[in-house]
Every structure is written in structure tokens, then in C-alpha cells.
Protein backbone atom coordinates (compact mmCIF):
# COMPACT_ATOMS: atom_id res chain seq x y z
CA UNK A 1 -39.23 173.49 165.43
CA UNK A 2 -42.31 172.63 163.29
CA UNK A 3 -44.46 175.22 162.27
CA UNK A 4 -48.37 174.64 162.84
CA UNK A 5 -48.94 173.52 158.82
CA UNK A 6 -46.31 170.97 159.17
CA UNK A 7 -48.00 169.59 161.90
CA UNK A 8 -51.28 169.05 159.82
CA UNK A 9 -49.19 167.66 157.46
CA UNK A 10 -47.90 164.91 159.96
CA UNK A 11 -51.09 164.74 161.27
CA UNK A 12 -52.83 163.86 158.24
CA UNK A 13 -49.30 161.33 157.03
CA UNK A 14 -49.79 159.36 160.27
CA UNK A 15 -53.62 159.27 159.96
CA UNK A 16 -52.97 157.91 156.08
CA UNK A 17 -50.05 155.50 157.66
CA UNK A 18 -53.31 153.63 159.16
CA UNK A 19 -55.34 153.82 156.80
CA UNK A 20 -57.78 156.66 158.47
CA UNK A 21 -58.28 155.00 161.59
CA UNK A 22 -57.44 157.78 164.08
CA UNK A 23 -57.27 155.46 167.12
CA UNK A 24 -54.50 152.89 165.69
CA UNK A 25 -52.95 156.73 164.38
CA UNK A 26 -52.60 158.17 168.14
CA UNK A 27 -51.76 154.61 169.43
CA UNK A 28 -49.03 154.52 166.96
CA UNK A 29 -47.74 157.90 168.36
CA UNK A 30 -48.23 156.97 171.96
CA UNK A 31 -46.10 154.07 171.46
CA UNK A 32 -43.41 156.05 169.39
CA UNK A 33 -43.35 158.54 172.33
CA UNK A 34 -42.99 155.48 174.98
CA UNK A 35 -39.92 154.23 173.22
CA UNK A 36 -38.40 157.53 172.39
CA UNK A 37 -38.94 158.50 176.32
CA UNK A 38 -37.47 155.02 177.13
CA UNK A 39 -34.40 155.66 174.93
CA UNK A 40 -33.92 159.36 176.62
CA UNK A 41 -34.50 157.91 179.69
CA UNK A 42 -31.41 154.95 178.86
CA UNK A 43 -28.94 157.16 177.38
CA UNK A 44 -29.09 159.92 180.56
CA UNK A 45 -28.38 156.18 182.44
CA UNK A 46 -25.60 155.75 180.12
CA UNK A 47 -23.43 159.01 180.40
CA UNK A 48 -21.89 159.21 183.58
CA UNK A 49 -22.02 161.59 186.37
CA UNK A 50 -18.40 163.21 185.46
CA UNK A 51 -19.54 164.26 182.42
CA UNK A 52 -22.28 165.55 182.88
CA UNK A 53 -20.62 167.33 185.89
CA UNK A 54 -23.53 166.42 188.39
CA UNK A 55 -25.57 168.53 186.82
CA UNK A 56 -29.50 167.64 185.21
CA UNK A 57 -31.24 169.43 182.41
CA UNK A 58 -34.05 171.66 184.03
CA UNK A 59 -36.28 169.48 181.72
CA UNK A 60 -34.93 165.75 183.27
CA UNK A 61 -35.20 167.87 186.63
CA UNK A 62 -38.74 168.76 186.18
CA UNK A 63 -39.60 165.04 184.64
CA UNK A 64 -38.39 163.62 187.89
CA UNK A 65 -40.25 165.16 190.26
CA UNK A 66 -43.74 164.40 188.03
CA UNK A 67 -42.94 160.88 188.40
CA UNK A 68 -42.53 161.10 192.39
């Protein structure tokens, strides 16, 4: 996990990434976390109920009933 000065340090990278503007930086990383949630959200469609012996992470678990 990333320790709380390597976040500052991506903070600041994605913040120089747009040149400063700290809107088009969180925008950036909204959109980065819409696609990666997307692609988590395809590849649990993609592995099939066998393998994954019927069972869902507590984490998908909990992310499904939010979006009830």
C-alpha cells in the first residue's frame, strides 16, 4: 500500500500532468477510477460462476448492495 508521502508525491505528479489545474487533475482521476471500476466490474462478468465457486468477495458483496 502507499504510504501518506507517496501520496503527495502522486498528488503533486498528477497536478503537474495538467499543468496545475487541479480540476482537469481530479477529473483525470475520476475518469481513471470510472474505467478501472468498469474493467473490475467486466472481468468479475468474465470468470464464471464454477470458478469462483459461487462465492463474491465481501468487497463486490458490499459494492452491490450500494448500487441497489
Amino acid at each position: 500500500m502507499t504510504q501518506p508521502n507517496e501520496w503527495d508525491a502522486a498528488v503533486d505528479e498528477a497536478v503537474a500532468a495538467c499543468d496545475g489545474d487541479m480540476r482537469a487533475a481530479l477529473c483525470a482521476v475520476l475518469i481513471a477510477n470510472a474505467y478501472l471500476t468498469a474493467e473490475v466490474e467486466r472481468l468479475m462478468d468474465a470468470v464464471s460462476y464454477g470458478f469462483t465457486r459461487g462465492k463474491t468477495s465481501p468487497t463486490r458483496a458490499a459494492a452491490m448492495k450500494f448500487e441497489e
